[in-house]
N, C-alpha and C. Protein backbone atom coordinates (compact mmCIF):
# COMPACT_ATOMS: atom_id res chain seq x y z
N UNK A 1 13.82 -2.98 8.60
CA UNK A 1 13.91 -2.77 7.17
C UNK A 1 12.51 -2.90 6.57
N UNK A 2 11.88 -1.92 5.56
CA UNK A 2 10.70 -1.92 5.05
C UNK A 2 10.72 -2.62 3.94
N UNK A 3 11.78 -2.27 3.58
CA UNK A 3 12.23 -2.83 1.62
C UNK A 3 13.11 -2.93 1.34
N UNK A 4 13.57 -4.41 0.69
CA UNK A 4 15.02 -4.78 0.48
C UNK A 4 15.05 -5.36 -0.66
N UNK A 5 16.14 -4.71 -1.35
CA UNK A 5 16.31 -5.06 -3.30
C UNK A 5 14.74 -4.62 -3.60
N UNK A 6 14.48 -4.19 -3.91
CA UNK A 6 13.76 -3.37 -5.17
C UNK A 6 13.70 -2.88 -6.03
N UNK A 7 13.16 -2.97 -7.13
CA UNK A 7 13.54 -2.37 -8.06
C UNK A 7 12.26 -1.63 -9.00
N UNK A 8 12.48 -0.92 -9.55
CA UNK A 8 11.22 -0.26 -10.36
C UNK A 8 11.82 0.53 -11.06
N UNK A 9 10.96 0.02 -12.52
CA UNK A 9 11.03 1.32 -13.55
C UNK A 9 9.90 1.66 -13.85
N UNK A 10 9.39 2.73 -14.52
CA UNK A 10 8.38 2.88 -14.98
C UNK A 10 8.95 4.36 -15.87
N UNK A 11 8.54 3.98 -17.37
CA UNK A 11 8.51 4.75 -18.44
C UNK A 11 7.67 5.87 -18.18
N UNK A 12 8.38 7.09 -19.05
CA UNK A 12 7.36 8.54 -19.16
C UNK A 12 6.21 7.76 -19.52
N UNK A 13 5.31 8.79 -19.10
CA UNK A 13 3.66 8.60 -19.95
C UNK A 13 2.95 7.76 -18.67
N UNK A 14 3.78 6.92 -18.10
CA UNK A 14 3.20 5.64 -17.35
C UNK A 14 2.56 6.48 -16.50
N UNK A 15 1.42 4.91 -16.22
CA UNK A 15 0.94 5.29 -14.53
C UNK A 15 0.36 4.08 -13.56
N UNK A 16 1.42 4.00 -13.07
CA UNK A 16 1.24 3.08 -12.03
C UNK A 16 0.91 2.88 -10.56
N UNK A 17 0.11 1.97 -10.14
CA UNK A 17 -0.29 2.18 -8.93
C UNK A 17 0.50 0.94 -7.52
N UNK A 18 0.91 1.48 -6.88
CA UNK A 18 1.43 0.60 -5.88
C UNK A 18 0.53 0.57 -4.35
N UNK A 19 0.09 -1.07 -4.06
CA UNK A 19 -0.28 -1.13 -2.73
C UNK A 19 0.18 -2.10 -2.17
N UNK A 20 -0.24 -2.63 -1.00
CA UNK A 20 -0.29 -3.31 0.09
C UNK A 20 -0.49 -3.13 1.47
N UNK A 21 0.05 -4.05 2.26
CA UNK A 21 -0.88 -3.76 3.85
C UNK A 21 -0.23 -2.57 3.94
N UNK A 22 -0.87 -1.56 5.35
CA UNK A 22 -0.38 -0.83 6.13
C UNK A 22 0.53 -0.96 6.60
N UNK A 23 1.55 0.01 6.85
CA UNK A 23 2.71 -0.14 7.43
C UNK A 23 3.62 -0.86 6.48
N UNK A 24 3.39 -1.06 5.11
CA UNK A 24 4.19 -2.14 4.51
C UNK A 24 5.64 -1.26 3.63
N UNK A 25 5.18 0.22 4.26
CA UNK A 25 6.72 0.81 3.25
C UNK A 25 6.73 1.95 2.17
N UNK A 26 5.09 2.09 1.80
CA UNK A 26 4.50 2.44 0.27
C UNK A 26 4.78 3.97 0.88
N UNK A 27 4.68 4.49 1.72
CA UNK A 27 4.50 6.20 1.50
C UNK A 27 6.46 6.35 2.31
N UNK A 28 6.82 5.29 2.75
CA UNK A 28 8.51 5.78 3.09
C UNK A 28 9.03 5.32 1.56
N UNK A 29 8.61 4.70 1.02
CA UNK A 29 9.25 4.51 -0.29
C UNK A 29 9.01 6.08 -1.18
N UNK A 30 7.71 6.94 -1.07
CA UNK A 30 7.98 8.13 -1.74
C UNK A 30 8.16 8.99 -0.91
N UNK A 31 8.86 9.16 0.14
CA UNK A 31 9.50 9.63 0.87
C UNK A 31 10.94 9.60 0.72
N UNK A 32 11.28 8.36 0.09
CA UNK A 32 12.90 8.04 -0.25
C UNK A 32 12.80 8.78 -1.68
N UNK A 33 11.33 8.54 -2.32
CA UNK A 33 11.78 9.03 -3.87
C UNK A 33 12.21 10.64 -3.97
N UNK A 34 11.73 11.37 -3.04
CA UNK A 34 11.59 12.79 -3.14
C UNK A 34 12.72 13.44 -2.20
N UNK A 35 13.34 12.32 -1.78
CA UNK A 35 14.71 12.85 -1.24
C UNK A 35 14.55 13.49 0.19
N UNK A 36 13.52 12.61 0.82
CA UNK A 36 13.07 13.70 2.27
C UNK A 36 13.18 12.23 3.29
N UNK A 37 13.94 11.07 3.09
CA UNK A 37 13.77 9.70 3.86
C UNK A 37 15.23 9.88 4.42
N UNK A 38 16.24 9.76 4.88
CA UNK A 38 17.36 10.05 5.25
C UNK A 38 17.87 8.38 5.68
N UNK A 39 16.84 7.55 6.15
CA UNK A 39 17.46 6.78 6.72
C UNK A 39 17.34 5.34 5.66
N UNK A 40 18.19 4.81 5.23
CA UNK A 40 18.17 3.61 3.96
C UNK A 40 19.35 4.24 3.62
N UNK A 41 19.46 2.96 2.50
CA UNK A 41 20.26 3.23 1.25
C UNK A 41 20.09 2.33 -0.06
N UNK A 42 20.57 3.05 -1.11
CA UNK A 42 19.98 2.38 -1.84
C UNK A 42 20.40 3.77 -3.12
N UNK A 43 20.17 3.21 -4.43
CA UNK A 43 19.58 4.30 -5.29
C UNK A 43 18.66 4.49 -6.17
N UNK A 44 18.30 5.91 -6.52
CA UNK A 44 17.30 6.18 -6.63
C UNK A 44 17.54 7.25 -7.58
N UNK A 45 16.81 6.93 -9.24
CA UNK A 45 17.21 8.28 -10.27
C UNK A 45 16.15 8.50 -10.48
N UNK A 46 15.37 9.70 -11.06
CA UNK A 46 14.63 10.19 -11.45
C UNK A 46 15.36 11.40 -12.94
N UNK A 47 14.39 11.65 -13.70
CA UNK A 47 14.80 12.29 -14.84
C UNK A 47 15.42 14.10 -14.39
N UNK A 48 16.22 14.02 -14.31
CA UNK A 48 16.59 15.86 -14.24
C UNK A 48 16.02 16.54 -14.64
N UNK A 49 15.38 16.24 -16.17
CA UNK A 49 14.59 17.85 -16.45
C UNK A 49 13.31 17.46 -16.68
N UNK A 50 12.40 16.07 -15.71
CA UNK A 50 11.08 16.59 -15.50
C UNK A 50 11.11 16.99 -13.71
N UNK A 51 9.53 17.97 -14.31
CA UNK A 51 8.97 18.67 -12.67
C UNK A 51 7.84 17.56 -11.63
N UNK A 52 8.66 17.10 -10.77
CA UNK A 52 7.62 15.97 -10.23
C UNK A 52 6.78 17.22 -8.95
N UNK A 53 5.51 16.44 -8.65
CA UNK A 53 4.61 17.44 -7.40
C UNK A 53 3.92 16.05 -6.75
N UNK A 54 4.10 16.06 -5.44
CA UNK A 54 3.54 15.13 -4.52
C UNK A 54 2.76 15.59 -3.91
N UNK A 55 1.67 14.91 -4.27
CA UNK A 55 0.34 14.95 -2.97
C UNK A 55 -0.35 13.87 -2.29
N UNK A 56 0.26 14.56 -0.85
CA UNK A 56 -0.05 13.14 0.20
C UNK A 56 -1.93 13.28 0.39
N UNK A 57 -1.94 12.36 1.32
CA UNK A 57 -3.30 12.61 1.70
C UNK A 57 -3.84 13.49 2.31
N UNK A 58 -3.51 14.31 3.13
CA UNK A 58 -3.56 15.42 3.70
C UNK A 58 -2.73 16.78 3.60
N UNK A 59 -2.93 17.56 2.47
CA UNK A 59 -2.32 18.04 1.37
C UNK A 59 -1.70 19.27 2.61
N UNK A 60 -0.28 20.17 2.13
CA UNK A 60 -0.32 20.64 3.17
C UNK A 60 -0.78 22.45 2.20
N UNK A 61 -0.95 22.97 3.07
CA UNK A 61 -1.56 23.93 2.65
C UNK A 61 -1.58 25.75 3.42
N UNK A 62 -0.82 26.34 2.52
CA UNK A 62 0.27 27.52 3.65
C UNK A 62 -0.78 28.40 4.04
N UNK A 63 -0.68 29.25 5.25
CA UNK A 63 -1.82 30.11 5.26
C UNK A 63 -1.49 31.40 4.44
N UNK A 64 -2.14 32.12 4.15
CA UNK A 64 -2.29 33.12 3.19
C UNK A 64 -3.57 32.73 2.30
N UNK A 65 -3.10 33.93 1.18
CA UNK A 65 -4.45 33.53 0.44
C UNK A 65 -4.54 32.51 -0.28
N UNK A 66 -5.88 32.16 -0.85
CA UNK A 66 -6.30 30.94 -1.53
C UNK A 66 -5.81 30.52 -2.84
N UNK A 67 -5.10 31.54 -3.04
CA UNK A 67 -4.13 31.82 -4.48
C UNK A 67 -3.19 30.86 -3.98
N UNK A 68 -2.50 31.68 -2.78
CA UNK A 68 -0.80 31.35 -2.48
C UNK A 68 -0.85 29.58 -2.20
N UNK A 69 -2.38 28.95 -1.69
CA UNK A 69 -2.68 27.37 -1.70
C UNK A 69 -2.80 26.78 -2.41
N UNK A 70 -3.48 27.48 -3.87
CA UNK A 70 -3.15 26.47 -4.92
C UNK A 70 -2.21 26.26 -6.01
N UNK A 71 -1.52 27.80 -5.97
CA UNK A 71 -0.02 27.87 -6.62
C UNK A 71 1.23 27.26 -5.86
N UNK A 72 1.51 26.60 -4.33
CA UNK A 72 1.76 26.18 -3.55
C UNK A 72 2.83 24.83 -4.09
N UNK A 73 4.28 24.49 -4.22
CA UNK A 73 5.22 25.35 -3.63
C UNK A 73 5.77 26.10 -4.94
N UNK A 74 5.11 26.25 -5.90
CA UNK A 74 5.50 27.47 -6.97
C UNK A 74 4.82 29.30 -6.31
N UNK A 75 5.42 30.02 -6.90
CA UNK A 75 5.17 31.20 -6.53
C UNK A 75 3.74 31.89 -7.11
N UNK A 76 3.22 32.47 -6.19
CA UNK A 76 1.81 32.52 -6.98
C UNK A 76 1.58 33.88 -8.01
N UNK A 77 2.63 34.77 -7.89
CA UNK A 77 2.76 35.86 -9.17
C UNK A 77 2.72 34.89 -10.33
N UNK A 78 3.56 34.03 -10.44
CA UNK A 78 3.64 33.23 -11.58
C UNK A 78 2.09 32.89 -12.49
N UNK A 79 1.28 32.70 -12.17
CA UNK A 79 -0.04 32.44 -12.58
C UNK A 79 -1.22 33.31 -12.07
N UNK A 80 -1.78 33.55 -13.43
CA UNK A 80 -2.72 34.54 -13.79
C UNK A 80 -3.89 34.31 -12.46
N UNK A 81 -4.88 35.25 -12.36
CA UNK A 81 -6.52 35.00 -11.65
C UNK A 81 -7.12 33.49 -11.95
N UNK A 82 -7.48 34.07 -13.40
CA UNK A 82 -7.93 33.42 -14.38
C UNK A 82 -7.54 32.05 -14.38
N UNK A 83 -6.04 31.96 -14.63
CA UNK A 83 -5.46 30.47 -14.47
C UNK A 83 -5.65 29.46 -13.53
N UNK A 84 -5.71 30.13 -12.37
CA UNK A 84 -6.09 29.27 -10.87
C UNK A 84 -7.86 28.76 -10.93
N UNK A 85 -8.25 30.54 -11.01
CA UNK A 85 -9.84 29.50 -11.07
C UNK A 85 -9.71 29.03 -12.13
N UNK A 86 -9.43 28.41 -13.45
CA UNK A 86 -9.93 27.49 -14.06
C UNK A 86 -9.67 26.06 -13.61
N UNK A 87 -8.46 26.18 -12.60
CA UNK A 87 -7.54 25.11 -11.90
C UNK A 87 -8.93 24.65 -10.81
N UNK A 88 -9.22 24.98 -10.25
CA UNK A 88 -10.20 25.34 -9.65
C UNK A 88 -11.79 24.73 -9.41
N UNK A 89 -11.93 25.70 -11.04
CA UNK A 89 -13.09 24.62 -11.19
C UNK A 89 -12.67 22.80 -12.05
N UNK A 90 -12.15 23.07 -12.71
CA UNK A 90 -11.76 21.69 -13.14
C UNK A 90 -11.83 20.74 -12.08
N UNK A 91 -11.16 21.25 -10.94
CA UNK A 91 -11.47 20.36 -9.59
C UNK A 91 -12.47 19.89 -9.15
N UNK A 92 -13.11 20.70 -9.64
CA UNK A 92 -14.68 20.61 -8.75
C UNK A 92 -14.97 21.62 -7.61
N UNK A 93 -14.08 22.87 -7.70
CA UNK A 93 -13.88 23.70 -6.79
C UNK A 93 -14.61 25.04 -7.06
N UNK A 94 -15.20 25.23 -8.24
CA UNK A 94 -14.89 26.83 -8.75
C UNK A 94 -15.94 27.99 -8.08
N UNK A 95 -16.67 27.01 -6.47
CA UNK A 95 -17.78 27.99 -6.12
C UNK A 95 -16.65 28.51 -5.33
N UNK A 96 -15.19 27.94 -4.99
CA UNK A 96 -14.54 29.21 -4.28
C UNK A 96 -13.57 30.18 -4.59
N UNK A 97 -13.72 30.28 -6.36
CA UNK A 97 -13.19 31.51 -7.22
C UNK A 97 -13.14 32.61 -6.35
N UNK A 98 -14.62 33.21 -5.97
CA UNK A 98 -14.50 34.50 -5.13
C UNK A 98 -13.72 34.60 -4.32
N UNK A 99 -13.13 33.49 -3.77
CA UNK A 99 -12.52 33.93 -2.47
C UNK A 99 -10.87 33.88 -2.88
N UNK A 100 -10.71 33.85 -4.06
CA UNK A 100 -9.47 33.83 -4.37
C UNK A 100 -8.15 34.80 -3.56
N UNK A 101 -8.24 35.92 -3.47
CA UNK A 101 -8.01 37.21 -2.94
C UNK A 101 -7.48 36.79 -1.19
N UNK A 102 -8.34 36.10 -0.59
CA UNK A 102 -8.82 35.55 0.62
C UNK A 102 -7.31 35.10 1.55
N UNK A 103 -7.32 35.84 2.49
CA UNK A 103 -6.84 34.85 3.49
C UNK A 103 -7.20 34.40 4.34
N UNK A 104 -7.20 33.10 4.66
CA UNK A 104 -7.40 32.13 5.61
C UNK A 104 -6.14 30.83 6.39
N UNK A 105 -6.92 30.08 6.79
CA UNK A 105 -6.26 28.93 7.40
C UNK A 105 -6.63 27.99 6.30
N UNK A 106 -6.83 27.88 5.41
CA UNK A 106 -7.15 27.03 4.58
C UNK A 106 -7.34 25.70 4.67
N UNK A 107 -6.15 24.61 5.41
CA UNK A 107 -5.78 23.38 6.11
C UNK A 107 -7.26 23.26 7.23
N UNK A 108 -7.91 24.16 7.89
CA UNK A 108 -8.80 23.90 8.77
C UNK A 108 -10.10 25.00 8.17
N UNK A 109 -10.26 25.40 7.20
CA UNK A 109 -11.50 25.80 6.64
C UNK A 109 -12.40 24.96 5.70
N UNK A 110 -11.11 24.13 4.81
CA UNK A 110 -11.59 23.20 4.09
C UNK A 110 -11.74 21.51 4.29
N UNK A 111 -13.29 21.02 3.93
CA UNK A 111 -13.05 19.70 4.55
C UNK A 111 -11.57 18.68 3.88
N UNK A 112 -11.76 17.96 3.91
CA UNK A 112 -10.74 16.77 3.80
C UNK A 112 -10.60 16.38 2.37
N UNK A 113 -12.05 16.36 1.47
CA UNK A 113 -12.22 16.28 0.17
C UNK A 113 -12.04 17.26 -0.18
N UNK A 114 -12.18 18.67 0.05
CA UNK A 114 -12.44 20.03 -0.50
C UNK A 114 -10.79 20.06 -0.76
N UNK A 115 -9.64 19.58 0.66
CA UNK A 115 -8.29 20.05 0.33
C UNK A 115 -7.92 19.13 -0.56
N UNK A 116 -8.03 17.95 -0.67
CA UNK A 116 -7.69 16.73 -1.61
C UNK A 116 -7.99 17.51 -3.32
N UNK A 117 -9.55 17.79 -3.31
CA UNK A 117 -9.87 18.65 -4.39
C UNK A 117 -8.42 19.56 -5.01
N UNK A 118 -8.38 20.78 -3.83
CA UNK A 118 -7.57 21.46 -4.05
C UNK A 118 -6.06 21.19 -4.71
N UNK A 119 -5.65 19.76 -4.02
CA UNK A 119 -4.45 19.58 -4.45
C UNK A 119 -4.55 18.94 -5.93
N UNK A 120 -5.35 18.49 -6.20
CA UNK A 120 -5.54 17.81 -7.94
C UNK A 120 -6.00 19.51 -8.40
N UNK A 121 -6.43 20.50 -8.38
CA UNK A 121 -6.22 21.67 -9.22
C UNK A 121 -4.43 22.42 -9.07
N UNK A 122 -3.92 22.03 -8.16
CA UNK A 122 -2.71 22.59 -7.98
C UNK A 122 -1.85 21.70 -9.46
N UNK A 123 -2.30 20.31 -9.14
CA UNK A 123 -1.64 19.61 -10.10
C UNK A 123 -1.93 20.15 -11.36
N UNK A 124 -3.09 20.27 -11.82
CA UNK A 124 -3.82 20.97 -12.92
C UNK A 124 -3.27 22.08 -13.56
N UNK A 125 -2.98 22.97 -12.50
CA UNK A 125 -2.40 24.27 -12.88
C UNK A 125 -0.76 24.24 -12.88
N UNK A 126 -0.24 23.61 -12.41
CA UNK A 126 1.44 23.00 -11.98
C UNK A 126 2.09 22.63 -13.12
N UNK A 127 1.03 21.65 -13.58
CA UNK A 127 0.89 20.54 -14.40
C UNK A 127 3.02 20.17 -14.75
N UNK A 128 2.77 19.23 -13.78
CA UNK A 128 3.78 18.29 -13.15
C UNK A 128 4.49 17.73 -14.59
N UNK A 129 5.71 17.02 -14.65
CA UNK A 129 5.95 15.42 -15.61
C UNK A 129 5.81 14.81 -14.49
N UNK A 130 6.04 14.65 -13.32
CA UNK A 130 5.86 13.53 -12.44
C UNK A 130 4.46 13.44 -11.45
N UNK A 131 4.01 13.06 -11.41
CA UNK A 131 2.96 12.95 -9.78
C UNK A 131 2.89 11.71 -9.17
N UNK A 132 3.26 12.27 -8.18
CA UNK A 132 3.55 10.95 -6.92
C UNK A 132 1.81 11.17 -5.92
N UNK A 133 1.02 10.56 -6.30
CA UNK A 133 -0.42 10.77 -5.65
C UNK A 133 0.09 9.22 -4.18
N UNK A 134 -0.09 10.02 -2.61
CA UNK A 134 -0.05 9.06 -1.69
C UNK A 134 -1.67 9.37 -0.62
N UNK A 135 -2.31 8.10 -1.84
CA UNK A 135 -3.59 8.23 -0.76
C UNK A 135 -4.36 9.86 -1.44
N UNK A 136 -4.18 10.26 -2.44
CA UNK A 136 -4.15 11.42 -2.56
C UNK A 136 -6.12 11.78 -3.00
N UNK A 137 -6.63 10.53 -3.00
CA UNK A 137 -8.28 10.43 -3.26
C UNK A 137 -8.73 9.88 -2.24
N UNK A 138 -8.21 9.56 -0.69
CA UNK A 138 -8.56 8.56 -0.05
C UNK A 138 -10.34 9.43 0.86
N UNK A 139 -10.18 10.66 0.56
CA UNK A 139 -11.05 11.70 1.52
C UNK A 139 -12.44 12.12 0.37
N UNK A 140 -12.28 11.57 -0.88
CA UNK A 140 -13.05 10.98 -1.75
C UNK A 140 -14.33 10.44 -2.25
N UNK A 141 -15.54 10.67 -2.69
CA UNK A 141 -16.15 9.69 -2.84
C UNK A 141 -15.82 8.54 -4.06
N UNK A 142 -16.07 7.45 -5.17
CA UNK A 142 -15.61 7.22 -6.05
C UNK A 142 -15.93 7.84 -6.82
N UNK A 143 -17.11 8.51 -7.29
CA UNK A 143 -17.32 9.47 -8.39
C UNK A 143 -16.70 10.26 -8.55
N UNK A 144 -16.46 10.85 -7.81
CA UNK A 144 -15.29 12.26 -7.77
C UNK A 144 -13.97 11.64 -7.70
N UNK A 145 -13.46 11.07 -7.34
CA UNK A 145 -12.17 10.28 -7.30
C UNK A 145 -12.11 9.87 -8.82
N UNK A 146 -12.87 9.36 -9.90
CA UNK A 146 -13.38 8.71 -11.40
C UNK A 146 -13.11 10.60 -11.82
N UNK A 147 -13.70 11.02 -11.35
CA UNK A 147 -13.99 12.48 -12.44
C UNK A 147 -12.57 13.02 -11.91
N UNK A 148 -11.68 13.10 -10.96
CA UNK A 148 -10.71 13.78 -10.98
C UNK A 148 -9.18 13.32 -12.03
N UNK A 149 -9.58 11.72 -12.02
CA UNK A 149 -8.39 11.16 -12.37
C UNK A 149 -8.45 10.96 -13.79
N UNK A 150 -9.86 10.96 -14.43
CA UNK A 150 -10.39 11.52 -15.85
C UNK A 150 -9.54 12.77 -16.47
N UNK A 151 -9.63 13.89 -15.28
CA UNK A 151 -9.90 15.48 -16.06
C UNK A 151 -8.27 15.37 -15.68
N UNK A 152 -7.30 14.64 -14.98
CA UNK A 152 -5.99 15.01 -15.19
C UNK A 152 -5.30 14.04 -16.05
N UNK A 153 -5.95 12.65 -16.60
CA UNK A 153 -5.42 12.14 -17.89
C UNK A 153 -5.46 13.08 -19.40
N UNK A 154 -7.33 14.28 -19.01
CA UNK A 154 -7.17 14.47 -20.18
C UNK A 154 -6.00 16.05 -20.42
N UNK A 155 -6.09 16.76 -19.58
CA UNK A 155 -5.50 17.61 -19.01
C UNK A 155 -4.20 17.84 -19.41
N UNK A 156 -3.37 16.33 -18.63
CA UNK A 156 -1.93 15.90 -18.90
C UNK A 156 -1.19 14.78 -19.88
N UNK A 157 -2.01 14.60 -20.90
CA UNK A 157 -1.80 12.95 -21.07
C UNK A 157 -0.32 12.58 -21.33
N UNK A 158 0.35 13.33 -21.33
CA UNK A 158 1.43 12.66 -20.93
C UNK A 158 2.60 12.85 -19.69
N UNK A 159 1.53 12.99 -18.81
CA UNK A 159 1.85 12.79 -17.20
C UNK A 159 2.42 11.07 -16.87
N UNK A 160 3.42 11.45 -16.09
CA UNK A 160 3.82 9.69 -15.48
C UNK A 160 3.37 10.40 -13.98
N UNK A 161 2.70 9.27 -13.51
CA UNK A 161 1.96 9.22 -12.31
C UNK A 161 2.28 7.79 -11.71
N UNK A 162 2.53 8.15 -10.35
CA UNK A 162 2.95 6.78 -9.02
C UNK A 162 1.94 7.15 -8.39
N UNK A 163 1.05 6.19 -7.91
CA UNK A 163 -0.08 6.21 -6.75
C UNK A 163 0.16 5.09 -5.62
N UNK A 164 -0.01 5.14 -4.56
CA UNK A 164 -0.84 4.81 -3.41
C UNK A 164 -1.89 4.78 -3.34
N UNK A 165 -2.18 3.73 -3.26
CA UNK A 165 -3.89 3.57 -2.95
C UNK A 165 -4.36 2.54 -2.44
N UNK A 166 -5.22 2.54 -1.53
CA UNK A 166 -5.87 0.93 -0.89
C UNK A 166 -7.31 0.41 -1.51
N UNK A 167 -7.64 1.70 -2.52
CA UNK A 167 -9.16 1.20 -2.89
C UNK A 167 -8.54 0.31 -4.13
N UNK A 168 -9.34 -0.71 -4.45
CA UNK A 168 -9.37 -1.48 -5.83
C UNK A 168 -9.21 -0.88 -6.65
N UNK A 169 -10.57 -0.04 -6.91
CA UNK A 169 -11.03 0.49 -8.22
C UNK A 169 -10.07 1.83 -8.71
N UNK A 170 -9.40 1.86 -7.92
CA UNK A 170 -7.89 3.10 -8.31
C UNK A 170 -7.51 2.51 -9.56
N UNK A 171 -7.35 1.12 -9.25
CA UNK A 171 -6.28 0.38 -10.51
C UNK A 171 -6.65 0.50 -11.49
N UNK A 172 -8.05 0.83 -12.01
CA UNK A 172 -8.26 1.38 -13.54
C UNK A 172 -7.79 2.42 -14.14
N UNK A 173 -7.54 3.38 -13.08
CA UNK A 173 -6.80 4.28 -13.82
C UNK A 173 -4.89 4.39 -14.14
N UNK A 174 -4.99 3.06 -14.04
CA UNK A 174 -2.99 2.92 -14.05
C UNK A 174 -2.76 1.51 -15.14
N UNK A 175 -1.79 2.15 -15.43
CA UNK A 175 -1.21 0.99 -16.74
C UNK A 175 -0.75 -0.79 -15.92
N UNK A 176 0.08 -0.49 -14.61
CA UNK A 176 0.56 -1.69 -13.89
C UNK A 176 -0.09 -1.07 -12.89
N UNK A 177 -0.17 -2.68 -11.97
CA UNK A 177 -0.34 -2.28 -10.22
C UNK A 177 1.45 -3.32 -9.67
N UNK A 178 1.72 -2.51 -9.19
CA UNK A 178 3.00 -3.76 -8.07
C UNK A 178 2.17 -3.29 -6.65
N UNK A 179 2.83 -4.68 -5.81
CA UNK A 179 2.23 -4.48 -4.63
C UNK A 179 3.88 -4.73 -3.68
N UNK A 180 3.28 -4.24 -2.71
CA UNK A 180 4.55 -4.24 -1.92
C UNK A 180 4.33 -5.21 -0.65
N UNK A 181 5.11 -6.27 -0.67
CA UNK A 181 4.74 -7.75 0.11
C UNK A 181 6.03 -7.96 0.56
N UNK A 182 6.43 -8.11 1.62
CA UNK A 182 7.41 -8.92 2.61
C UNK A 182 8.76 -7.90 1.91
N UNK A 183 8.53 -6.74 1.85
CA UNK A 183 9.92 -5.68 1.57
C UNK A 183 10.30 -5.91 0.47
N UNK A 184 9.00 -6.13 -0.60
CA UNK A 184 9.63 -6.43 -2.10
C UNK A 184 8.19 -5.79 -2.78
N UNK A 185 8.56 -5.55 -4.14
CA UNK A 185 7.72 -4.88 -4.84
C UNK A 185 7.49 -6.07 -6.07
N UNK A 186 5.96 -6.44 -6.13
CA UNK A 186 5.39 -7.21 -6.84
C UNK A 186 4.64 -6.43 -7.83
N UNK A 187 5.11 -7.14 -9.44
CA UNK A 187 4.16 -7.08 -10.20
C UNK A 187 2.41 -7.78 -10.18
N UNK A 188 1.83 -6.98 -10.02
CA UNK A 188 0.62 -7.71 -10.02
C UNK A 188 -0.12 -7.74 -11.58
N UNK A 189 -0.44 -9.17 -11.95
CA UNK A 189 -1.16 -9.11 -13.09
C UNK A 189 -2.86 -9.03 -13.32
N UNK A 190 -3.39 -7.34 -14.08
CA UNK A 190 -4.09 -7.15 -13.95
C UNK A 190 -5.40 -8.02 -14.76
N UNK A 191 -6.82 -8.40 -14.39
CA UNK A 191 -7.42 -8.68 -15.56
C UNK A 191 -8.30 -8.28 -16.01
């Protein structure tokens, strides 16, 4: 058992960050949230008519073109040229506008930060009510990790966001931190 009695709310708008050790539960817990964990029980509501988008740490990323990766799992007719690269550059991405058109392997063309990048413009352009970020800056430096989580407060501000994260300095950008200790979810008080 990873986690037993738990409980969590967290209000629209919020953004909260959850950690603890490895192995302690934090990415099968949004695994249970998104309805892809099979094994537990327990329940688990989320709002019906918001659009949640999860990005793990290693974002996955379809081959085709560079469009069909950052409109990814929405359809990419849906959104303009224009719309993506601005998604794009906001990321910190927009020297690969040109290649929009492009097909590739994308998952093995781009480094580790470049796809991480990618998935905070998907969010950008998506633009979620929910984001479940797991580890989703860990490939990161902090500056860029500071400038991404900036340009999607200002972007979305009223995004509710769940993170994973093992760095400290994540926690500035979240209203609570709980930590997840001995299969229970702790409020941690920030100062």
């Amino acid at each position: 058992m990873l986690v037993n009695a738990a409980q969590m709310d967290v209000a629209p708008g919020e953004a909260v960050l959850i950690n603890g050790p490895s192995g302690s539960g934090k990415s099968t817990l949004f695994r249970a949230i998104a309805g892809i964990w099979p094994f537990g029980s327990g329940a688990i509501s989320r709002p019906q008519d918001g659009r949640a988008l999860f990005l793990p740490q290693r974002p996955y990323l379809p081959l085709g073109t560079l469009k069909r990766a950052v409109c990814y799992p929405e359809d990419e007719a849906r959104f303009s040229g224009a719309d993506v690269v601005a998604a794009l550059s906001e990321a910190g991405l927009g020297h690969l506008a040109p290649r929009l058109a492009d097909s590739d392997s994308w998952g093995q063309r781009l480094s580790g930060g470049e796809q991480q990048r990618l998935s905070f413009a998907r969010a950008l352009l998506l633009r979620p009510d929910w984001l479940f970020l797991d580890e989703a800056t860990a490939s990161l430096d902090p500056e860029a990790e500071e400038e991404l989580h900036e340009r999607l407060k200002r972007a979305l501000p009223a995004l509710t966001m769940l993170t994973i994260a093992h760095r400290p300095a994540v926690a500035r950008f979240h209203d609570r931190v709980l930590r997840m200790e001995n299969g229970r979810l702790v409020e941690v008080v920030q100062r």
